[in-house]
PDB file of N, CA and C in Angstrom:
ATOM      1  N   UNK A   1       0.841  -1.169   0.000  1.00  0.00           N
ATOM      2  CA  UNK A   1       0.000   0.000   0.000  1.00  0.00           C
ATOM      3  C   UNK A   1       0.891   1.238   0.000  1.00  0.00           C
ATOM      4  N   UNK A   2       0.599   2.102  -0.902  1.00  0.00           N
ATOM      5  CA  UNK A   2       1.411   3.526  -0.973  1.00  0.00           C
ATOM      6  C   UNK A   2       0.111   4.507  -0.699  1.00  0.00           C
ATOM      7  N   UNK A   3       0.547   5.180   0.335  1.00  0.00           N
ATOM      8  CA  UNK A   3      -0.389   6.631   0.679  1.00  0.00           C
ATOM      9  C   UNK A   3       0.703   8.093   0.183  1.00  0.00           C
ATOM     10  N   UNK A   4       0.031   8.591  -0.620  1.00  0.00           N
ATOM     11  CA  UNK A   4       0.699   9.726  -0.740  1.00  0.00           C
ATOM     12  C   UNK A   4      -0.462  11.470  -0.561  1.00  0.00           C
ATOM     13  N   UNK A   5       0.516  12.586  -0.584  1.00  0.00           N
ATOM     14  CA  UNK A   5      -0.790  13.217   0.463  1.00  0.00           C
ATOM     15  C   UNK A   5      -0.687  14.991  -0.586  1.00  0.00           C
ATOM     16  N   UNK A   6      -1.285  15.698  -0.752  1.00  0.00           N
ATOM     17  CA  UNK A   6      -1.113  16.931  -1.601  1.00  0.00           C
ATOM     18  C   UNK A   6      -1.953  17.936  -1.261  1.00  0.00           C
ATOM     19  N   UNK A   7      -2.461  18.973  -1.348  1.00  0.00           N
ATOM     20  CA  UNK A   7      -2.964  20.300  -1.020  1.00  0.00           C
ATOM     21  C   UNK A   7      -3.309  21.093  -2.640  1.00  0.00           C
ATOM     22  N   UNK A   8      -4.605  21.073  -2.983  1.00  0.00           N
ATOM     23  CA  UNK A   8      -4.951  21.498  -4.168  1.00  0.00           C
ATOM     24  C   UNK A   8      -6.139  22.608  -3.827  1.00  0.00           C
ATOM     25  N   UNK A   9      -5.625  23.523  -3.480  1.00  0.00           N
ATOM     26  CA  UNK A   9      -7.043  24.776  -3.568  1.00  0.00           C
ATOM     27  C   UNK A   9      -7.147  24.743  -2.008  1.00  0.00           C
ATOM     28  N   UNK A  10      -6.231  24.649  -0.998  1.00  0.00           N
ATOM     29  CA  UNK A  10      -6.345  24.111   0.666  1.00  0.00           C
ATOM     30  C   UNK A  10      -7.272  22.851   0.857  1.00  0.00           C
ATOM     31  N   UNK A  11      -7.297  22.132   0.193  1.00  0.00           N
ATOM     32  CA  UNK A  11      -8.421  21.016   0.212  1.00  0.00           C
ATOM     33  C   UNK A  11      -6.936  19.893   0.459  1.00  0.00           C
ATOM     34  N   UNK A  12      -7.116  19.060   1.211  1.00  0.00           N
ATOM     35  CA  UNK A  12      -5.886  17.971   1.664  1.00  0.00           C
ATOM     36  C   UNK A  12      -6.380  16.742   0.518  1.00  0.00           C
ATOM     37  N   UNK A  13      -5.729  16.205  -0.298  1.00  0.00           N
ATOM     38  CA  UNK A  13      -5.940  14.922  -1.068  1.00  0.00           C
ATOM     39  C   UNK A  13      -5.402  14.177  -1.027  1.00  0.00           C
ATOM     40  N   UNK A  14      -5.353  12.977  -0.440  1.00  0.00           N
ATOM     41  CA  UNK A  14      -5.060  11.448  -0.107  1.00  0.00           C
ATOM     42  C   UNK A  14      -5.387  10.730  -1.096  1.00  0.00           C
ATOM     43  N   UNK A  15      -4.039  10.338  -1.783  1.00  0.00           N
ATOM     44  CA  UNK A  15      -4.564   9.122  -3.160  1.00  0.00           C
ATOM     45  C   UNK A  15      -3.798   7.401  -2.170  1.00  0.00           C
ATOM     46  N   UNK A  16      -4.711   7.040  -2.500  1.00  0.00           N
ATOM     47  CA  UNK A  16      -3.939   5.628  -2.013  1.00  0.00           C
ATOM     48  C   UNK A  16      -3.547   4.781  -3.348  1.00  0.00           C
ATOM     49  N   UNK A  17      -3.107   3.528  -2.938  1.00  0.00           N
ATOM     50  CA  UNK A  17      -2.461   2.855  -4.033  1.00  0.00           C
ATOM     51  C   UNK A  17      -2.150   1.605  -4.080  1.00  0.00           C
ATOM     52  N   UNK A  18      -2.707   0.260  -4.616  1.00  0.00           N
ATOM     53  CA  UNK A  18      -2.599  -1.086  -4.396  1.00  0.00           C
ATOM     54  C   UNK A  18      -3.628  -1.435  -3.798  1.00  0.00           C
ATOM     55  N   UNK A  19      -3.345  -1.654  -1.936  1.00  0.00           N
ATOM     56  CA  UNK A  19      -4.982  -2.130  -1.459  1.00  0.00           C
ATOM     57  C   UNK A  19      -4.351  -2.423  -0.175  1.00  0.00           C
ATOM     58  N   UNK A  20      -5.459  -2.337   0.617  1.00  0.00           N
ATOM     59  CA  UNK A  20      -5.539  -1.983   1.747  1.00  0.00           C
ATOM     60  C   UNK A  20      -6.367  -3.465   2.511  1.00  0.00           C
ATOM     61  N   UNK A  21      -5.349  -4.206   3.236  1.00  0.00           N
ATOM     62  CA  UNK A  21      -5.689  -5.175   3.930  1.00  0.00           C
ATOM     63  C   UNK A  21      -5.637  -4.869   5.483  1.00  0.00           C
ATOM     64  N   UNK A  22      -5.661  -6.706   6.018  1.00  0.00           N
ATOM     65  CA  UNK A  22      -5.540  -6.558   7.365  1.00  0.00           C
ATOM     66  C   UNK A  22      -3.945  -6.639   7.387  1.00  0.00           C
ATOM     67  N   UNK A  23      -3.216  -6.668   6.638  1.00  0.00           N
ATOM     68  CA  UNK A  23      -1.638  -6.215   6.902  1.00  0.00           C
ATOM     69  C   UNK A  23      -1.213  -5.261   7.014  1.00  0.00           C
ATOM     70  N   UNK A  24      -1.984  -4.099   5.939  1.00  0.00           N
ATOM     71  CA  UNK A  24      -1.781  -2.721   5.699  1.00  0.00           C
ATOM     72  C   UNK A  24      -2.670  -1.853   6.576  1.00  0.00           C
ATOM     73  N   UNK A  25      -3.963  -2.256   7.238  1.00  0.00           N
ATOM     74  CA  UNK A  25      -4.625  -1.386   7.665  1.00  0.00           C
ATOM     75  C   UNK A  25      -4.195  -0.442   8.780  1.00  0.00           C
ATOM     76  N   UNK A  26      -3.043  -1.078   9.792  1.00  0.00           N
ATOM     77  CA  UNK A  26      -2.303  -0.382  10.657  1.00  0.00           C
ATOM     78  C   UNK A  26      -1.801   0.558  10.232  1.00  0.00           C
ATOM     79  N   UNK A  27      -1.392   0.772   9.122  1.00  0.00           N
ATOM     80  CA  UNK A  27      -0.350   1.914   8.331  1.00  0.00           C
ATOM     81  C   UNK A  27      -0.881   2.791   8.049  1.00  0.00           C
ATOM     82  N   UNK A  28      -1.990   2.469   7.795  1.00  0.00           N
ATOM     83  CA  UNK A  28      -2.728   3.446   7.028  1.00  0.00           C
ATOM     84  C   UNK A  28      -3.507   4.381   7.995  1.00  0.00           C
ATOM     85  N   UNK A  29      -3.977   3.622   8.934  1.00  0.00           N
ATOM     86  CA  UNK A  29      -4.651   4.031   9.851  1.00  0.00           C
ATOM     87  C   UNK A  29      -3.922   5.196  11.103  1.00  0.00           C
ATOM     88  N   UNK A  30      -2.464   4.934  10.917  1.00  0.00           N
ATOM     89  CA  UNK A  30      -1.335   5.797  11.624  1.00  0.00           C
ATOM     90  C   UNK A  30      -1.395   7.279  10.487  1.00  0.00           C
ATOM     91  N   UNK A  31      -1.311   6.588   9.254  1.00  0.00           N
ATOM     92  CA  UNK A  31      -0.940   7.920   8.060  1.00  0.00           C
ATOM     93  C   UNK A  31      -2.026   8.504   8.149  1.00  0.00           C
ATOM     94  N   UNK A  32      -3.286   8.144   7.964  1.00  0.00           N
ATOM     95  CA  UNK A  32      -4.306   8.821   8.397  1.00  0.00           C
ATOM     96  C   UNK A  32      -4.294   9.577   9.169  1.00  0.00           C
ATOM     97  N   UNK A  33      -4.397   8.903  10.589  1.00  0.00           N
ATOM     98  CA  UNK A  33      -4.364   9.834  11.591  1.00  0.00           C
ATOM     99  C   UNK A  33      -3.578  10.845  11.641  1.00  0.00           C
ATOM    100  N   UNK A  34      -2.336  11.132  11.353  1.00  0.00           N
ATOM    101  CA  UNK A  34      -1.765  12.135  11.128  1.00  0.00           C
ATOM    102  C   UNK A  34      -2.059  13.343  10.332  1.00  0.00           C
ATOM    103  N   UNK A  35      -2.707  12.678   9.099  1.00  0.00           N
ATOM    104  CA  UNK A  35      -3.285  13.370   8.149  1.00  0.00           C
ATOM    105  C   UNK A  35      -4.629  14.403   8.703  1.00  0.00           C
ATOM    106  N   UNK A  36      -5.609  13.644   9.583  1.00  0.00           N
ATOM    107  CA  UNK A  36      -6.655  14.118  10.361  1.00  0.00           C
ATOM    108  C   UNK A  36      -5.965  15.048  11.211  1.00  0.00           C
ATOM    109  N   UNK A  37      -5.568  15.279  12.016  1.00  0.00           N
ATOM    110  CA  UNK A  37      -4.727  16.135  13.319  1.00  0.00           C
ATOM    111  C   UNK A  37      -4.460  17.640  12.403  1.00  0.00           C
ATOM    112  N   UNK A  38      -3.834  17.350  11.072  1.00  0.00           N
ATOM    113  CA  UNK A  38      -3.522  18.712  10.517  1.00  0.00           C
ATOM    114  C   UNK A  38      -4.991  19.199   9.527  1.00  0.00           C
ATOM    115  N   UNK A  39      -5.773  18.500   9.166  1.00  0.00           N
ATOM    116  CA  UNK A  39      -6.765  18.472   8.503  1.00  0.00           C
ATOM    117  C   UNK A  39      -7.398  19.736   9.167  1.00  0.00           C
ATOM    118  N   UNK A  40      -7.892  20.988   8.133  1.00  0.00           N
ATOM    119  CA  UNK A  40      -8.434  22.109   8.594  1.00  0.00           C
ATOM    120  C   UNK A  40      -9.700  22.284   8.520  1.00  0.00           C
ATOM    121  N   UNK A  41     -10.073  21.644   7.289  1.00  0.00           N
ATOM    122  CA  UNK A  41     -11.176  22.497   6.475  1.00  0.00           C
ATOM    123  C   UNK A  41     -11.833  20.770   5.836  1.00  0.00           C
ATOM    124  N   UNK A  42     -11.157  20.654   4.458  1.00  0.00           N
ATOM    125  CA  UNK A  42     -11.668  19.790   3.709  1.00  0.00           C
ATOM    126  C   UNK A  42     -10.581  18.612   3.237  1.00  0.00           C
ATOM    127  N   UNK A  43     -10.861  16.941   3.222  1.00  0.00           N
ATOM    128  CA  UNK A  43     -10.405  15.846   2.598  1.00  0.00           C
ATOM    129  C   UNK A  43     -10.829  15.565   1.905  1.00  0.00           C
ATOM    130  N   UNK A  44      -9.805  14.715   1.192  1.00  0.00           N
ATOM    131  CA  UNK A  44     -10.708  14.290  -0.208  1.00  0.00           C
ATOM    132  C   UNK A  44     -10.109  12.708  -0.337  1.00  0.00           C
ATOM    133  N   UNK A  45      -9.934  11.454  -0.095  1.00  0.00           N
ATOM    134  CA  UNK A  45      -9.659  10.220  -0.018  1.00  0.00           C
ATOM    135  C   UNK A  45      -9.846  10.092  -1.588  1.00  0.00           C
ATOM    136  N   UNK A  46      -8.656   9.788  -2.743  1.00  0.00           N
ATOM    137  CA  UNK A  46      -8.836   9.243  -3.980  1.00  0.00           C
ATOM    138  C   UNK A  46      -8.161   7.939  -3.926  1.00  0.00           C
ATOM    139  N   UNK A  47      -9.178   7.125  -4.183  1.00  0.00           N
ATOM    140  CA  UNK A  47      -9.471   5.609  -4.518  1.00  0.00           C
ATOM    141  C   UNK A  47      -9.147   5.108  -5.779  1.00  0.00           C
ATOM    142  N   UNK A  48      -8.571   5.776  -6.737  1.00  0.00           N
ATOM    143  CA  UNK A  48      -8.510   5.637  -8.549  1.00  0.00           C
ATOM    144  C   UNK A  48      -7.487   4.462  -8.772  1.00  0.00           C
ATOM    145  N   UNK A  49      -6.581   4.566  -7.536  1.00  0.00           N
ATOM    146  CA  UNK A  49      -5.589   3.639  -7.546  1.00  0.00           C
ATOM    147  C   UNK A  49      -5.543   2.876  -6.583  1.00  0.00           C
ATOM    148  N   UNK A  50      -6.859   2.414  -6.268  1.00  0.00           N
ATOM    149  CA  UNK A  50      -6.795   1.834  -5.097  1.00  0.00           C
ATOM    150  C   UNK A  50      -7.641   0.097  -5.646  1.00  0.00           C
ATOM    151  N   UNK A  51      -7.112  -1.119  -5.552  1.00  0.00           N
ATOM    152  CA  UNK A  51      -7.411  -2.321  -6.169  1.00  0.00           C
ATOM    153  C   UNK A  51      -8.483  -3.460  -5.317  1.00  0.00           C
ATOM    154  N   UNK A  52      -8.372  -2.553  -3.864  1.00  0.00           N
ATOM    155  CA  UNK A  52      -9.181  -4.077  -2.746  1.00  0.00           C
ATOM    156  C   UNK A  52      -8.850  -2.931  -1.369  1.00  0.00           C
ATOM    157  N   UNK A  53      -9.922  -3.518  -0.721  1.00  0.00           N
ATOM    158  CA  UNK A  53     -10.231  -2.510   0.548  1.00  0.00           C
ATOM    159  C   UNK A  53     -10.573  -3.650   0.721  1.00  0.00           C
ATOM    160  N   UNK A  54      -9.989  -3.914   2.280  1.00  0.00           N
ATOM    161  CA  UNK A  54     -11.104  -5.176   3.830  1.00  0.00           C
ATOM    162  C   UNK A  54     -11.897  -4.978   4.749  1.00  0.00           C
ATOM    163  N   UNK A  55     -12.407  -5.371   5.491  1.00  0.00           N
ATOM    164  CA  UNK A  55     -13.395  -4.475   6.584  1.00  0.00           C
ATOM    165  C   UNK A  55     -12.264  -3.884   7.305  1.00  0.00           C
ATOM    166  N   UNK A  56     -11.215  -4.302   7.206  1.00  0.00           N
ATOM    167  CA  UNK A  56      -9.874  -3.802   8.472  1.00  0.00           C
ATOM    168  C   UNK A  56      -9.892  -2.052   8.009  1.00  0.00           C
ATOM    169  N   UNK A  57      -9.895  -1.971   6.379  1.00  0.00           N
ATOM    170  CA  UNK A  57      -9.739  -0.676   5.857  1.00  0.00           C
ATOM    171  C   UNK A  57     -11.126   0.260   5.954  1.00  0.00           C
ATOM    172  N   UNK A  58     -12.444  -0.155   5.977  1.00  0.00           N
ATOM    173  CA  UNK A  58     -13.248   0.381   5.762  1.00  0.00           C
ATOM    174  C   UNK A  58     -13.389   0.438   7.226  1.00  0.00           C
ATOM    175  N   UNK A  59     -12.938   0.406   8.099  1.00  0.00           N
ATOM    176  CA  UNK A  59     -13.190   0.344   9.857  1.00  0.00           C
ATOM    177  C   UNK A  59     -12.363   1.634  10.008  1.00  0.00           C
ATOM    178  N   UNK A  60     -10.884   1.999   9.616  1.00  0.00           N
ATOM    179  CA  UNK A  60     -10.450   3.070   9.730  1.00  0.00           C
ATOM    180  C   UNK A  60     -10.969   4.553   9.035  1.00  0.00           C
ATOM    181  N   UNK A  61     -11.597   4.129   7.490  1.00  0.00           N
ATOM    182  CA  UNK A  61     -12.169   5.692   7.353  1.00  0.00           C
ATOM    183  C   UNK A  61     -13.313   5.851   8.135  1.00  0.00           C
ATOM    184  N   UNK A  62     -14.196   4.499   8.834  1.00  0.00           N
ATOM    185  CA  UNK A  62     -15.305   5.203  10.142  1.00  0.00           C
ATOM    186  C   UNK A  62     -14.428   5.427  10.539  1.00  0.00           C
ATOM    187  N   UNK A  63     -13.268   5.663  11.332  1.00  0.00           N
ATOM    188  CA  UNK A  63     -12.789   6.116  12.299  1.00  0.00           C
ATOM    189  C   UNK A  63     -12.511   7.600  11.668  1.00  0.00           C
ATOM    190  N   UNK A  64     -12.104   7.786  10.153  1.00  0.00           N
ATOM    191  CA  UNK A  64     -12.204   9.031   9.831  1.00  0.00           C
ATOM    192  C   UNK A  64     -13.348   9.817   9.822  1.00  0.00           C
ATOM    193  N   UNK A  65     -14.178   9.550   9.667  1.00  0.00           N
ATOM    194  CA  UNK A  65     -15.327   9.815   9.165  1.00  0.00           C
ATOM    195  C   UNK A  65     -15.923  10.682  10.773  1.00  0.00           C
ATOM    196  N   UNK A  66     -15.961  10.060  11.765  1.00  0.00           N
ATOM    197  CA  UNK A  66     -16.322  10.344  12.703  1.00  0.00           C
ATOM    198  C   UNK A  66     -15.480  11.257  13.604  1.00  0.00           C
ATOM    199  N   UNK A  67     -14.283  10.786  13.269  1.00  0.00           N
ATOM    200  CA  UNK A  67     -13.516  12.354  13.357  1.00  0.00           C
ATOM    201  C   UNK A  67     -13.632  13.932  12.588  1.00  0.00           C
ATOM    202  N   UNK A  68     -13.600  13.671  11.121  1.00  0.00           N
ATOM    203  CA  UNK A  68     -14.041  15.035  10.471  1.00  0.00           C
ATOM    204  C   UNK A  68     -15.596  15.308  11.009  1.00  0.00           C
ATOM    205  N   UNK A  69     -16.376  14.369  11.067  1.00  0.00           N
ATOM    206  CA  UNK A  69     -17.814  14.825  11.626  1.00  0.00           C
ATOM    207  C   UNK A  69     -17.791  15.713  13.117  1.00  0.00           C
ATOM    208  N   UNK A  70     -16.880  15.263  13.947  1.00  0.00           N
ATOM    209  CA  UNK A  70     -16.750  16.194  15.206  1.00  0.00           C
ATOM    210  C   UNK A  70     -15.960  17.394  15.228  1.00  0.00           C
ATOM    211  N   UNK A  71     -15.362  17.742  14.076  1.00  0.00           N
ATOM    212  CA  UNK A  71     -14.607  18.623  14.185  1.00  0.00           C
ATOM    213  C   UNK A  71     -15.538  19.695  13.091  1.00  0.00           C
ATOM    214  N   UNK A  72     -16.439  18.631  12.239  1.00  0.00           N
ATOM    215  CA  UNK A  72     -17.238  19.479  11.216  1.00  0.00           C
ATOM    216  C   UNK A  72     -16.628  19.841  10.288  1.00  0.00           C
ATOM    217  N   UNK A  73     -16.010  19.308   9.843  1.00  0.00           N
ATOM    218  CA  UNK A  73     -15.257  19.367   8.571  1.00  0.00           C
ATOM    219  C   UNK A  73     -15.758  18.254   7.763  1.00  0.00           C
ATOM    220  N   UNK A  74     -15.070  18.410   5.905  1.00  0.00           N
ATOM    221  CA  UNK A  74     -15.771  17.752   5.190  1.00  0.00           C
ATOM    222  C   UNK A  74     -15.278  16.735   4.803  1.00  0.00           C
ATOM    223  N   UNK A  75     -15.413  15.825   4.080  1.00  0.00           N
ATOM    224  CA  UNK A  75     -14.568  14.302   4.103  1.00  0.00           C
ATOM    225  C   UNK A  75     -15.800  13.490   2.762  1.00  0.00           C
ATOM    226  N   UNK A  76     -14.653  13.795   1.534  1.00  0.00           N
ATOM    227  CA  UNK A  76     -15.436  13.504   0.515  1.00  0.00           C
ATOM    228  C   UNK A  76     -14.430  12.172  -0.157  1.00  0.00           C
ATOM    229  N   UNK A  77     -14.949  11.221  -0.677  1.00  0.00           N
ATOM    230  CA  UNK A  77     -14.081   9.897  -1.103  1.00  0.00           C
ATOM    231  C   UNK A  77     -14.524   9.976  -2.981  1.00  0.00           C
ATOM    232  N   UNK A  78     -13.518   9.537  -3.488  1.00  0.00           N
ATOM    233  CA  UNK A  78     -14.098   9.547  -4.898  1.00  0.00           C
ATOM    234  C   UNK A  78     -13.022   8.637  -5.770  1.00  0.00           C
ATOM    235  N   UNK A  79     -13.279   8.184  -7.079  1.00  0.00           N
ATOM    236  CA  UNK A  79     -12.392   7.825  -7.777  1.00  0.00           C
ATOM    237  C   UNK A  79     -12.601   6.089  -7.637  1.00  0.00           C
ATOM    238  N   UNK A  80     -13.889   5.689  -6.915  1.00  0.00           N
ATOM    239  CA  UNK A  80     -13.400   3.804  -6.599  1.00  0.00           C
ATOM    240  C   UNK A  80     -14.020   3.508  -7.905  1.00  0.00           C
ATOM    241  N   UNK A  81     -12.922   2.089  -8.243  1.00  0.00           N
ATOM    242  CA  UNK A  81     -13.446   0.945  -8.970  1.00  0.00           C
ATOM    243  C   UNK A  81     -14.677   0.663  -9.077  1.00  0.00           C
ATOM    244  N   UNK A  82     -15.890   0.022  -9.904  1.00  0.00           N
ATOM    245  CA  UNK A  82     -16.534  -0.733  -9.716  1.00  0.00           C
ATOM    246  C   UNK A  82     -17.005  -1.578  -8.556  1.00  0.00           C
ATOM    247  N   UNK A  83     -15.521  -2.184  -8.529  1.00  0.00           N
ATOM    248  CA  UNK A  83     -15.254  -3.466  -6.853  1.00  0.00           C
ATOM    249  C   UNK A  83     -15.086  -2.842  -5.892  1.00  0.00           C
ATOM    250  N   UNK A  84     -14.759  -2.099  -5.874  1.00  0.00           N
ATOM    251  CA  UNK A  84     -14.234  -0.809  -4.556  1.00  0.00           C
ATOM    252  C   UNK A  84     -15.679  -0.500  -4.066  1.00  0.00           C
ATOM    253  N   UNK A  85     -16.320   0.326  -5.020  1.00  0.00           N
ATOM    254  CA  UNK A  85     -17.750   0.769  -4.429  1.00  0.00           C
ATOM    255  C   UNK A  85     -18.648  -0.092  -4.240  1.00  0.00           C
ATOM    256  N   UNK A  86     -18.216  -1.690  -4.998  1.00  0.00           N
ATOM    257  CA  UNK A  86     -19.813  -2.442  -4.194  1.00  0.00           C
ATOM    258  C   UNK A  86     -19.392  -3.027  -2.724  1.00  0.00           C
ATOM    259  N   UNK A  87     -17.891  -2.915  -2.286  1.00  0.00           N
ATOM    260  CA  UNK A  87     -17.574  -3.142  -1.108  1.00  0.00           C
ATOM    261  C   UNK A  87     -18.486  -1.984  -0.276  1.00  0.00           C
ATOM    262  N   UNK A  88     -18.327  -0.992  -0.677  1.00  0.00           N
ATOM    263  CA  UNK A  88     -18.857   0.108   0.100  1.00  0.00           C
ATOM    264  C   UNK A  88     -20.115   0.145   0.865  1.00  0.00           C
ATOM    265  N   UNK A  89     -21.073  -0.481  -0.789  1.00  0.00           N
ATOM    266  CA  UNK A  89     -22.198  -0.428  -0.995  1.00  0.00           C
ATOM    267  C   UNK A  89     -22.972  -1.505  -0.042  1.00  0.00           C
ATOM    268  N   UNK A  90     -22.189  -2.535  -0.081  1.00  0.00           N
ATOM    269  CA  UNK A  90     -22.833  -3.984   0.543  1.00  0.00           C
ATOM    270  C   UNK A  90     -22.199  -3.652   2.159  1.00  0.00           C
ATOM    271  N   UNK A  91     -21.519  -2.944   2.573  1.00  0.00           N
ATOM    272  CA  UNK A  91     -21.471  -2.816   4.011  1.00  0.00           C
ATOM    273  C   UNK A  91     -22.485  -1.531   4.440  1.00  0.00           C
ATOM    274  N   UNK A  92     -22.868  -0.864   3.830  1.00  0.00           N
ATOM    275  CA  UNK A  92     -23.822   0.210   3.842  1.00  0.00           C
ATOM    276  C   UNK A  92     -22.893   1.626   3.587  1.00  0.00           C
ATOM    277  N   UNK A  93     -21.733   1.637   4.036  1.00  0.00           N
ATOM    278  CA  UNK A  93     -20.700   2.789   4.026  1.00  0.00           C
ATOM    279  C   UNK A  93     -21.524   3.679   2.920  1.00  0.00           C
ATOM    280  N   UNK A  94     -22.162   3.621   1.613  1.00  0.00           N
ATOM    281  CA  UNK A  94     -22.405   4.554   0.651  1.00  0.00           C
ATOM    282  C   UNK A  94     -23.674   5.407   1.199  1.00  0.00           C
ATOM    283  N   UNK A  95     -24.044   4.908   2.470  1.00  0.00           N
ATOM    284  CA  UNK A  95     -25.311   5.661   3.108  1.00  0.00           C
ATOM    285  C   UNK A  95     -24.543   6.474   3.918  1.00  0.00           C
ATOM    286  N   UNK A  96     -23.633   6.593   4.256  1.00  0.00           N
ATOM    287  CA  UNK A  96     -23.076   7.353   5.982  1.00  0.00           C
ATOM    288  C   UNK A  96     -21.873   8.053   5.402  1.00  0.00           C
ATOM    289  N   UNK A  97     -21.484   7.566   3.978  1.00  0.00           N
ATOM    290  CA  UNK A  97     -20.240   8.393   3.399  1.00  0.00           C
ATOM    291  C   UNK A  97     -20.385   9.062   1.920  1.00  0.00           C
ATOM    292  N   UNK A  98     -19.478  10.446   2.123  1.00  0.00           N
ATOM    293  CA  UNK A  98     -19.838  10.975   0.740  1.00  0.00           C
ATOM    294  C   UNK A  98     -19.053  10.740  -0.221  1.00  0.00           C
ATOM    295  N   UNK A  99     -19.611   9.773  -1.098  1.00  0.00           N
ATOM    296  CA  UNK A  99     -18.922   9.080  -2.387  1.00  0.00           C
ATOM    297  C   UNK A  99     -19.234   9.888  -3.778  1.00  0.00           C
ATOM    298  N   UNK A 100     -18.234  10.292  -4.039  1.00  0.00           N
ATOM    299  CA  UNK A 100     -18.544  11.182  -5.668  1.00  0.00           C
ATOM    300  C   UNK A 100     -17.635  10.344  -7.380  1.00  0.00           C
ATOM    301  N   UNK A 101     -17.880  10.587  -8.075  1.00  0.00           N
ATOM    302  CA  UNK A 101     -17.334   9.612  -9.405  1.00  0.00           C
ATOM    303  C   UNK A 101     -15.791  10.054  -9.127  1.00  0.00           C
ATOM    304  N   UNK A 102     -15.636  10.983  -9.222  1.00  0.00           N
ATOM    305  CA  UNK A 102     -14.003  11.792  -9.529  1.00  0.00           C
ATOM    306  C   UNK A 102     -13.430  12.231  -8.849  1.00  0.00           C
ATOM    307  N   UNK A 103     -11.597  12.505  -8.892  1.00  0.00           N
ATOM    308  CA  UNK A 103     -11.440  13.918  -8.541  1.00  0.00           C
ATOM    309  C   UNK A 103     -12.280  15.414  -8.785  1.00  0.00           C
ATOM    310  N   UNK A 104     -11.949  15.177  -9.673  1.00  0.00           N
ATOM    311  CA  UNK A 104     -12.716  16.658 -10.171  1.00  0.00           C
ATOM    312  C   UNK A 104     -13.983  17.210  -9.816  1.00  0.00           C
ATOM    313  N   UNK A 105     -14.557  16.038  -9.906  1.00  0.00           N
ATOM    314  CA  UNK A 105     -16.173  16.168  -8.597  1.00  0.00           C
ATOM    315  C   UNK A 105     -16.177  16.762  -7.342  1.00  0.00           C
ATOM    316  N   UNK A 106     -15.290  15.756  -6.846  1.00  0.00           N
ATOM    317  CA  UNK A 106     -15.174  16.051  -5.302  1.00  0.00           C
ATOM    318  C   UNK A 106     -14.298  17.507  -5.028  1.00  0.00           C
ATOM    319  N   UNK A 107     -13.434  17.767  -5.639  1.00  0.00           N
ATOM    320  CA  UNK A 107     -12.613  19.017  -5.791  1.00  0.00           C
ATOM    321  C   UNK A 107     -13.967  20.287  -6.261  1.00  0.00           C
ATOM    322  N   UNK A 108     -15.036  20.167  -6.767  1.00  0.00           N
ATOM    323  CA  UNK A 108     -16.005  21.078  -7.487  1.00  0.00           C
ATOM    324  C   UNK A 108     -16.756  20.904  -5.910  1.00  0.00           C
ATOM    325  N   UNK A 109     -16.704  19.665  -5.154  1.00  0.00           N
ATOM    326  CA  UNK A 109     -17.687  19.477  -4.582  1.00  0.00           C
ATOM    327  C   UNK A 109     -17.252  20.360  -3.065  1.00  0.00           C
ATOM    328  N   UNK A 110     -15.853  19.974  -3.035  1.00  0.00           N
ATOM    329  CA  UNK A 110     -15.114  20.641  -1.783  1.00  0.00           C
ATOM    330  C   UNK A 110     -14.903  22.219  -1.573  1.00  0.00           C
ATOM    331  N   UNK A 111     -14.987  23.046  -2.977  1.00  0.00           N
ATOM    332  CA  UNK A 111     -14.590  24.328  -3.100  1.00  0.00           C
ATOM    333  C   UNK A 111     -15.542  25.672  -2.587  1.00  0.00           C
TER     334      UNK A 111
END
């Protein structure tokens, strides 16, 4: 798993990369958190390069999720696979999280 992290318009963008297991979910879940702590305003989680998510991974963005919600900030995900989003879909996550097609969406959506 590669997390890499960027600032486009003050909006924070997190692209991940490969896939996110119960091997990787610790890592991610540290990079995250770090990522959250400086997080001001708006995230944007891009999934475009992202191949397989586990419940281990979809357990840490609730943990994001419920962090930007207390701080009231925004936390927009975009860019999944096909397979990516029916993971989403079949755990319910697409009801409690804001899933958009694109970058460019979510960047229109964040501004």
């Amino acid at each position: 798993m590669e997390i890499t992290e960027e600032t486009v318009n003050d909006v924070s963008v997190v692209m991940l990369k490969q896939r996110i297991d119960s091997a990787t979910a610790k890592v991610f879940e540290e990079r995250l958190q770090e990522i959250l702590e400086k997080t001001q305003g708006r995230l944007i989680i891009d999934f475009a390069q992202l191949n397989y998510i586990s419940s281990a991974g979809l357990r840490v963005l609730l943990m994001a999720a419920k962090t930007m919600n207390a701080k009231k900030l925004t936390l927009l995900l975009c860019g999944m696979k096909p397979e990516i989003y029916e993971v989403f879909e079949v755990s319910g996550f697409t009801k409690i999280l804001t899933i958009v097609e694109d970058r460019d969406a979510a960047l229109a959506l964040a501004a």
